[in-house]
PDB file of N, CA and C in Angstrom:
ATOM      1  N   UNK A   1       0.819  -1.191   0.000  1.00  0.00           N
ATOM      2  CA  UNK A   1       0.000   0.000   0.000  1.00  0.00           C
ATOM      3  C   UNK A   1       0.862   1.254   0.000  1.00  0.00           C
ATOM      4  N   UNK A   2       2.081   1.212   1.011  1.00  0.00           N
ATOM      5  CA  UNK A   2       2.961   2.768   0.776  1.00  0.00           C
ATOM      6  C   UNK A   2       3.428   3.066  -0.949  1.00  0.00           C
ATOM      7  N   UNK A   3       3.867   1.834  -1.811  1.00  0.00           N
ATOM      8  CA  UNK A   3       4.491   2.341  -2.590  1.00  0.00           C
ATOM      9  C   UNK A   3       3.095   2.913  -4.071  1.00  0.00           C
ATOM     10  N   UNK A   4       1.699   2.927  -3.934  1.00  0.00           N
ATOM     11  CA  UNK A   4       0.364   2.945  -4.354  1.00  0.00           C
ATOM     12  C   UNK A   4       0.642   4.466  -3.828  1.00  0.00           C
ATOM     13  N   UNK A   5       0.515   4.650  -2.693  1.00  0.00           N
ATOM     14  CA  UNK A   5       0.513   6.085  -2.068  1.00  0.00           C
ATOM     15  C   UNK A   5       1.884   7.146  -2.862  1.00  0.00           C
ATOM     16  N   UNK A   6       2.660   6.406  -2.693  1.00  0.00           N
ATOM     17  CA  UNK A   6       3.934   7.229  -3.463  1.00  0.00           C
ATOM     18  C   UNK A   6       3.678   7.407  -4.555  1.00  0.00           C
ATOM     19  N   UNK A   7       3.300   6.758  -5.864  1.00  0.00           N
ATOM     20  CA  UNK A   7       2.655   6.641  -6.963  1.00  0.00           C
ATOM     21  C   UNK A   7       1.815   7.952  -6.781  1.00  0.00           C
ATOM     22  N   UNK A   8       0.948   7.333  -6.370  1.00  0.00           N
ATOM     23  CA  UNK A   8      -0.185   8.669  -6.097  1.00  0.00           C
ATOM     24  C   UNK A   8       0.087   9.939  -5.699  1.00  0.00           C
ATOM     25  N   UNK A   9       0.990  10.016  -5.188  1.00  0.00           N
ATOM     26  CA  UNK A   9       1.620  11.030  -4.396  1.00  0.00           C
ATOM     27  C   UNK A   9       2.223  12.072  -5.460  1.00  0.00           C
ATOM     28  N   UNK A  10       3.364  11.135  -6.664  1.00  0.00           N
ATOM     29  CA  UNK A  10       3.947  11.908  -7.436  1.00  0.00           C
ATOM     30  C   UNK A  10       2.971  12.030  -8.711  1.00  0.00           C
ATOM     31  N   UNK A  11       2.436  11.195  -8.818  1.00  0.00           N
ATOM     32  CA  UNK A  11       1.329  11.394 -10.069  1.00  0.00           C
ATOM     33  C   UNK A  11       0.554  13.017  -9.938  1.00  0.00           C
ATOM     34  N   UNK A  12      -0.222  12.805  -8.601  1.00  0.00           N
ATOM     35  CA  UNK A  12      -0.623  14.088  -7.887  1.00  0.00           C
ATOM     36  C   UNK A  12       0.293  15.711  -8.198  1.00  0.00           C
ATOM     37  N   UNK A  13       1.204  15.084  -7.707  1.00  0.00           N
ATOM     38  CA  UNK A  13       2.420  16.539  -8.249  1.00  0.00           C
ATOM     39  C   UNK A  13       2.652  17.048  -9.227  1.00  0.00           C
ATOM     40  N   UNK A  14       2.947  15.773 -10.089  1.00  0.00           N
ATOM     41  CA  UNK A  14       2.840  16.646 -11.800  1.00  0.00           C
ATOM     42  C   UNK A  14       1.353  16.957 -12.279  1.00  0.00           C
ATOM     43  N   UNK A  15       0.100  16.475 -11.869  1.00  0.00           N
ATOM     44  CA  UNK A  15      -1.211  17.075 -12.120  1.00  0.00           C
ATOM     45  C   UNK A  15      -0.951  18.502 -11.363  1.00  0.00           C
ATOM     46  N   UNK A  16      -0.852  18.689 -10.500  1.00  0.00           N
ATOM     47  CA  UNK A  16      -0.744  20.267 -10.069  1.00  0.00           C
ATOM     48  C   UNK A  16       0.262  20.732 -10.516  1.00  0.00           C
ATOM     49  N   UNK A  17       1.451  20.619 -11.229  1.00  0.00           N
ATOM     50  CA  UNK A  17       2.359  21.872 -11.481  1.00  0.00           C
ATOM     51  C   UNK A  17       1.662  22.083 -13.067  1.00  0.00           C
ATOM     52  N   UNK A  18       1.371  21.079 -13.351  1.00  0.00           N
ATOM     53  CA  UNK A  18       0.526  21.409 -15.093  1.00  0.00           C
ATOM     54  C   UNK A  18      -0.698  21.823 -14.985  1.00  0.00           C
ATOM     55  N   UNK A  19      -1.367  21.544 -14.104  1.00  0.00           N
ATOM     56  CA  UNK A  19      -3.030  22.153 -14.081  1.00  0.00           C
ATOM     57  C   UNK A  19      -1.797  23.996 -13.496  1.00  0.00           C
ATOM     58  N   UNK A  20      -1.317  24.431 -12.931  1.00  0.00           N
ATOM     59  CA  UNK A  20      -1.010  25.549 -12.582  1.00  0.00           C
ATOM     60  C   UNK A  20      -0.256  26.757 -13.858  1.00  0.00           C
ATOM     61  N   UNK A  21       0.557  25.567 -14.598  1.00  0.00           N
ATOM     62  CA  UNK A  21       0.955  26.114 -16.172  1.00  0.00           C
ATOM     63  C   UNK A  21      -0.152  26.371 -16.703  1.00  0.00           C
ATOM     64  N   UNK A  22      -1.136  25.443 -17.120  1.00  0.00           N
ATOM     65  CA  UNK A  22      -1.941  25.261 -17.759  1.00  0.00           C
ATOM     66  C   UNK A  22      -2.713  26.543 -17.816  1.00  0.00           C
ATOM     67  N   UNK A  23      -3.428  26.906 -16.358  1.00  0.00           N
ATOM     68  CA  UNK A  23      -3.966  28.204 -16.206  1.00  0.00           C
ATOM     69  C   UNK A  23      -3.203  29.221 -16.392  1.00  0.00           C
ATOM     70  N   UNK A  24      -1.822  29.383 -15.927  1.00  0.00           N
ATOM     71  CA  UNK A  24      -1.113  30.887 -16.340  1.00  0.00           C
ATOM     72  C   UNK A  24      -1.240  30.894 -17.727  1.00  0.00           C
ATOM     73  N   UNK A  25      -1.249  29.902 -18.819  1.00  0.00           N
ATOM     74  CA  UNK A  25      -1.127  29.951 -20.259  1.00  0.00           C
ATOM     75  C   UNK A  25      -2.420  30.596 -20.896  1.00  0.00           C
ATOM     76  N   UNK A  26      -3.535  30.601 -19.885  1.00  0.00           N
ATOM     77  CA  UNK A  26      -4.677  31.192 -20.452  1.00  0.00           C
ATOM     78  C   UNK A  26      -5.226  32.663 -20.539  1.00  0.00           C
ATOM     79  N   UNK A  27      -5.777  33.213 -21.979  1.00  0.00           N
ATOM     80  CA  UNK A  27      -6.019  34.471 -21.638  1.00  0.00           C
ATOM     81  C   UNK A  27      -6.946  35.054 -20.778  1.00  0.00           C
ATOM     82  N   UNK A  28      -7.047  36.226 -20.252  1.00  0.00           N
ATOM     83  CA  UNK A  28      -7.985  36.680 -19.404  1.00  0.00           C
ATOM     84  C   UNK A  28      -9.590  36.681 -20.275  1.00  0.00           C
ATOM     85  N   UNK A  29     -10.606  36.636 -19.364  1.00  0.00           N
ATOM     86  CA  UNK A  29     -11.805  36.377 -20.137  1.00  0.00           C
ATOM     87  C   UNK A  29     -12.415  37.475 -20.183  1.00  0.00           C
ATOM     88  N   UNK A  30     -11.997  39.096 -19.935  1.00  0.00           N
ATOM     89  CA  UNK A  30     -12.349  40.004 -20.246  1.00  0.00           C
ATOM     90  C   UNK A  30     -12.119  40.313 -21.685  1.00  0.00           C
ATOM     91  N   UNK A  31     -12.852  41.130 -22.205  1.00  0.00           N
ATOM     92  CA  UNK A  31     -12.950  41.176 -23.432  1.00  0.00           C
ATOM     93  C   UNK A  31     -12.569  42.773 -23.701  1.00  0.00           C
ATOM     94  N   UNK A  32     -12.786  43.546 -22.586  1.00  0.00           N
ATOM     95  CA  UNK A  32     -12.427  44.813 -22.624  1.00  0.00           C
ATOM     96  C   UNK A  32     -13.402  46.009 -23.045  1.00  0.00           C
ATOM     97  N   UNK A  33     -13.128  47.158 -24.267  1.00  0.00           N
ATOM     98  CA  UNK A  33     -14.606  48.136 -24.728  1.00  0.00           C
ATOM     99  C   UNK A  33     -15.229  46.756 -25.561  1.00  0.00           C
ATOM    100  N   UNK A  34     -14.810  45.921 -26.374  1.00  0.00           N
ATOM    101  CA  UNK A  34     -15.399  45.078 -27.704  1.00  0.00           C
ATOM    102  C   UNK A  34     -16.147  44.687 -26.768  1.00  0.00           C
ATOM    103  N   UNK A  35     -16.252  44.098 -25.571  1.00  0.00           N
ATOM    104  CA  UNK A  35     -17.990  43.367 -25.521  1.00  0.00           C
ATOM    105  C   UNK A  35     -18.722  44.287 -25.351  1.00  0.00           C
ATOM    106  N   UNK A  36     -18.884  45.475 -25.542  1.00  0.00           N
ATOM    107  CA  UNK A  36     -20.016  46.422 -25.087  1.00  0.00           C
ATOM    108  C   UNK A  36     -20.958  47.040 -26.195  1.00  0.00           C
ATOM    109  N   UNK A  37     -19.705  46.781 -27.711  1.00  0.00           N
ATOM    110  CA  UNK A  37     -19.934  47.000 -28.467  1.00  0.00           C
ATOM    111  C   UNK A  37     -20.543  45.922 -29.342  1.00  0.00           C
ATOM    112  N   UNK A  38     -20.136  44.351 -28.973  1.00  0.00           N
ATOM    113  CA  UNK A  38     -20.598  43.734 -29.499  1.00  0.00           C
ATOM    114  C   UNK A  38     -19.432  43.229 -30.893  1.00  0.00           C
ATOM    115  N   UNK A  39     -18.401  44.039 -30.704  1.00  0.00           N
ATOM    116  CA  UNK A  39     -17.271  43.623 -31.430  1.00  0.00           C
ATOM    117  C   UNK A  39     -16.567  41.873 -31.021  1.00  0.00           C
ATOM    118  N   UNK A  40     -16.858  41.095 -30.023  1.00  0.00           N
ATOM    119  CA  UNK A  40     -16.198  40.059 -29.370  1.00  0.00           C
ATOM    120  C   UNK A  40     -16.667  38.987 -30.298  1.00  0.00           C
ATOM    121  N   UNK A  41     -17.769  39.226 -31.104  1.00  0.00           N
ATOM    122  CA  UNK A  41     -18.472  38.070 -31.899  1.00  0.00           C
ATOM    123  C   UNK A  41     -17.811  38.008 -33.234  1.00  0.00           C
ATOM    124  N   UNK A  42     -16.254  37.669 -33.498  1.00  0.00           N
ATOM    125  CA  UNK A  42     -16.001  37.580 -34.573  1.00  0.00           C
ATOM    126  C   UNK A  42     -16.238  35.817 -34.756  1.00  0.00           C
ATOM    127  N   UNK A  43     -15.607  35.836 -35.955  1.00  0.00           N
ATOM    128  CA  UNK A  43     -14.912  33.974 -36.296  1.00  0.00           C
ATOM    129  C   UNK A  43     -14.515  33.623 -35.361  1.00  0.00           C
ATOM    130  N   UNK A  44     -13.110  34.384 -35.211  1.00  0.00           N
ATOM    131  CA  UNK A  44     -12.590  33.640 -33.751  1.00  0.00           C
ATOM    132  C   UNK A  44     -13.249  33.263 -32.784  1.00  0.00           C
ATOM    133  N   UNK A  45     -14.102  34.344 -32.369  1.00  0.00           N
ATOM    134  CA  UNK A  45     -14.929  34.291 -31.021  1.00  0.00           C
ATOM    135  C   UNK A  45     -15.887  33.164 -30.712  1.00  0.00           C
ATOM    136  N   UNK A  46     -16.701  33.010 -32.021  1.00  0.00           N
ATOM    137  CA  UNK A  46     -17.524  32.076 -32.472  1.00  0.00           C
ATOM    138  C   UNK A  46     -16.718  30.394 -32.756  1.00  0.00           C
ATOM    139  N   UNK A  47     -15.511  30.402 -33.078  1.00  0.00           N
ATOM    140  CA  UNK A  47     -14.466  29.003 -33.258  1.00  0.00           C
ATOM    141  C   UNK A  47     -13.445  28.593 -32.115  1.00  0.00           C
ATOM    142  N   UNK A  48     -14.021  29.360 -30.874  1.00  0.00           N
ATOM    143  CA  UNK A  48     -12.994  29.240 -29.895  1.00  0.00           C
ATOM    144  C   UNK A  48     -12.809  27.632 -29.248  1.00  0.00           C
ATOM    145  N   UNK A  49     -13.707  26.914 -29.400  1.00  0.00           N
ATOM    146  CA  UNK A  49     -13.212  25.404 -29.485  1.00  0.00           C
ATOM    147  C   UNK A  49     -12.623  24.999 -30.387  1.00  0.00           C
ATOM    148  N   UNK A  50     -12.446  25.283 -30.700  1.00  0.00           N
ATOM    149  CA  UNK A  50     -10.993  24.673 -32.034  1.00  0.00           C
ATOM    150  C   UNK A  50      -9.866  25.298 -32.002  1.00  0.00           C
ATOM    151  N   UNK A  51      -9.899  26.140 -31.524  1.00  0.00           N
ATOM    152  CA  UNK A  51      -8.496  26.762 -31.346  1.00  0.00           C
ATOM    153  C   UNK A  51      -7.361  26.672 -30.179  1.00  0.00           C
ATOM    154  N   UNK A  52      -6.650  27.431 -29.867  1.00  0.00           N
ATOM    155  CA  UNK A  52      -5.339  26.419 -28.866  1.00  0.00           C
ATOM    156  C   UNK A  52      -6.314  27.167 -27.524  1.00  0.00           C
ATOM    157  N   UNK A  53      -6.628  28.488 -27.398  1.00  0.00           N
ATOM    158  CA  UNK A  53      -7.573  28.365 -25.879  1.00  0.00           C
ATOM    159  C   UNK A  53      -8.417  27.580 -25.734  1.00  0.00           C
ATOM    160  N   UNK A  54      -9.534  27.592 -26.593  1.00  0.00           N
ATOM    161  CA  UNK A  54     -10.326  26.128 -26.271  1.00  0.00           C
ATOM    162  C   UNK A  54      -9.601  24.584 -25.846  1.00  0.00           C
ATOM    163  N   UNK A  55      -8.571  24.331 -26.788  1.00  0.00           N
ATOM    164  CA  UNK A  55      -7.756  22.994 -25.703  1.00  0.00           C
ATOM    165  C   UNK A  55      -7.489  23.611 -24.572  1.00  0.00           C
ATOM    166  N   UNK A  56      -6.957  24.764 -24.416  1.00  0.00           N
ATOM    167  CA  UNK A  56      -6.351  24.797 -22.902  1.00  0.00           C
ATOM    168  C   UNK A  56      -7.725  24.509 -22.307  1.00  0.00           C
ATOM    169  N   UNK A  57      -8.583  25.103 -22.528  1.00  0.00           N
ATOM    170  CA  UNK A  57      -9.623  25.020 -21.632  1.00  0.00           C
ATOM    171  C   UNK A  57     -10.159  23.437 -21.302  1.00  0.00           C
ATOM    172  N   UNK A  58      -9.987  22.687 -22.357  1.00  0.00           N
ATOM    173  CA  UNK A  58     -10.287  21.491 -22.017  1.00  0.00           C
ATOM    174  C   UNK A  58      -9.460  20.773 -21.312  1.00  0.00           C
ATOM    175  N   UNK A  59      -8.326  20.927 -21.590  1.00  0.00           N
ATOM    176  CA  UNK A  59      -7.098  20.508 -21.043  1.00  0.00           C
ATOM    177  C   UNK A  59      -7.093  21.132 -19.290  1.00  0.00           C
ATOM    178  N   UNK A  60      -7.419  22.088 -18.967  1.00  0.00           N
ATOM    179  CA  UNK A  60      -7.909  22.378 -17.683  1.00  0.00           C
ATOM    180  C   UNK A  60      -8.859  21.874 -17.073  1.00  0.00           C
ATOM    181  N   UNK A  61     -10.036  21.221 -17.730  1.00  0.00           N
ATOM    182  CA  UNK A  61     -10.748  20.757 -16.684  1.00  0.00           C
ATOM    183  C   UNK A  61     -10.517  19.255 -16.723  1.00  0.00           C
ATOM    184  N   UNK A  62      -9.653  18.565 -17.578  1.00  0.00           N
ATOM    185  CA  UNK A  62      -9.590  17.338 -16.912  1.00  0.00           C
ATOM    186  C   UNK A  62      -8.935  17.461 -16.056  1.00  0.00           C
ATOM    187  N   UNK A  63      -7.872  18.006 -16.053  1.00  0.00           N
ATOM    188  CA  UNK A  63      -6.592  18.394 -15.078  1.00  0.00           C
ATOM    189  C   UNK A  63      -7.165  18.821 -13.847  1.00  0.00           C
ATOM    190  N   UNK A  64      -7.897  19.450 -13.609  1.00  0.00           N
ATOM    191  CA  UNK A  64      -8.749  19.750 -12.699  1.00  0.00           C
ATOM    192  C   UNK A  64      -9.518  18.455 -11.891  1.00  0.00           C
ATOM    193  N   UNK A  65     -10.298  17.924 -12.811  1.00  0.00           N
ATOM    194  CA  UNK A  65     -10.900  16.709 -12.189  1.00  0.00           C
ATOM    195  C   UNK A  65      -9.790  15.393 -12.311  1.00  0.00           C
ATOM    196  N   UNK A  66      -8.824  15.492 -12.736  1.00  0.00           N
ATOM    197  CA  UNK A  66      -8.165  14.741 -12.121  1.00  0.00           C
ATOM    198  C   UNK A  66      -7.217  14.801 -10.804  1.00  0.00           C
ATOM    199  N   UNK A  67      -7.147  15.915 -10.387  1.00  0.00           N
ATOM    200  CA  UNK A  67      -6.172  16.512  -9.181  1.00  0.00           C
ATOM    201  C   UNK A  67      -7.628  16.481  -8.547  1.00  0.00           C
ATOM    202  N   UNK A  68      -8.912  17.003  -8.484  1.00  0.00           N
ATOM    203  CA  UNK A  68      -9.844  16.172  -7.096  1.00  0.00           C
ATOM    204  C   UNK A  68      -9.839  14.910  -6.637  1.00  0.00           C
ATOM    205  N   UNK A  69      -9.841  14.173  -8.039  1.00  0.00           N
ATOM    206  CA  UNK A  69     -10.188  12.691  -7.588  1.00  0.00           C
ATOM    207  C   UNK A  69      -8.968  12.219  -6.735  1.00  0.00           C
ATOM    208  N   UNK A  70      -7.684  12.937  -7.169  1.00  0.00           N
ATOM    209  CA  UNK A  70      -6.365  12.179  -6.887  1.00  0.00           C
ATOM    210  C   UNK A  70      -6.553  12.996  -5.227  1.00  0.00           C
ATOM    211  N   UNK A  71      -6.974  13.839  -5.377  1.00  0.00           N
ATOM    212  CA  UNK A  71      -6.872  14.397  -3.662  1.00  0.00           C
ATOM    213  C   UNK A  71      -8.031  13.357  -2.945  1.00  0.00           C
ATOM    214  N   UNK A  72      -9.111  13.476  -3.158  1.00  0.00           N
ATOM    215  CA  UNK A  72     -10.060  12.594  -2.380  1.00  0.00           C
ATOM    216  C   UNK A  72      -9.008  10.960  -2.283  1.00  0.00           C
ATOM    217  N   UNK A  73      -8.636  10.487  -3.246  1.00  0.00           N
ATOM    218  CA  UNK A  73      -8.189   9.278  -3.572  1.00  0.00           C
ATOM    219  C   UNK A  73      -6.948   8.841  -2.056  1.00  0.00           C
ATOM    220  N   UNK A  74      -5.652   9.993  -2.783  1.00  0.00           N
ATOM    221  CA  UNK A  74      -4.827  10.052  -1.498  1.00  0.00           C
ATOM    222  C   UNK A  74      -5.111  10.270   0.035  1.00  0.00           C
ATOM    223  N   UNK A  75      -6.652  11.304   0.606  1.00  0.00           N
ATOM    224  CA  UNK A  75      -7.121  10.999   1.745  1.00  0.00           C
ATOM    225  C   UNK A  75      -7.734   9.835   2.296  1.00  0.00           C
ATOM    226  N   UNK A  76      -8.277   9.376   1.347  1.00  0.00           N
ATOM    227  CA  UNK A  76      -8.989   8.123   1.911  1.00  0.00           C
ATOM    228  C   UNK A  76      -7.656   6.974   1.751  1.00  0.00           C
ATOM    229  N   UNK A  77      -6.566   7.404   1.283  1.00  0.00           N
ATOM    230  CA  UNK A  77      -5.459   6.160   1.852  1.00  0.00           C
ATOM    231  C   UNK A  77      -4.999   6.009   2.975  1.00  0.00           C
ATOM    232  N   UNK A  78      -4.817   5.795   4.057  1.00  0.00           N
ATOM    233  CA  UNK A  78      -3.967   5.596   5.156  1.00  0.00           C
ATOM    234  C   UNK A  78      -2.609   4.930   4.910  1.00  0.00           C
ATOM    235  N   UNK A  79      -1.776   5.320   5.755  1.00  0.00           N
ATOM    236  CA  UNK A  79      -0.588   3.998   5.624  1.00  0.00           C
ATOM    237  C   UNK A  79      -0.741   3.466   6.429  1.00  0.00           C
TER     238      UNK A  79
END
């Protein structure tokens, strides 16, 4: 069971230093004067799942739900 926990332990670590990249890599979700104007609705705006923010974004929430499960996971281990 300790060396399951160690596993878990470092698995855990690299999910949080990449879920933490992951988010600094993302742009802010303000849009600035363009949403007021209604300028934010280009192509882009409208194709943002296909593009590299949309992966990040996906790429963040597994990363995300995988660093809960791995936290719930590692509490309920004891040694």
């Amino acid at each position: 069971m300790g060396t399951l926990r160690i596993i878990l332990t470092i698995v855990f670590i690299i999910v949080s230093v990449a879920l933490a990249a992951i988010v600094l890599l993302q742009e802010g979700k303000s849009a600035g004067l363009g949403a007021i104007s209604g300028a934010a609705e280009t192509y882009w705006g409208k194709n943002k799942g296909r593009s590299m923010e949309g992966k990040l974004v996906k790429i963040t929430r597994y990363l995300a739900v995988g660093f809960i499960l791995l936290a719930i996971v590692l509490n309920l281990t004891k040694f």
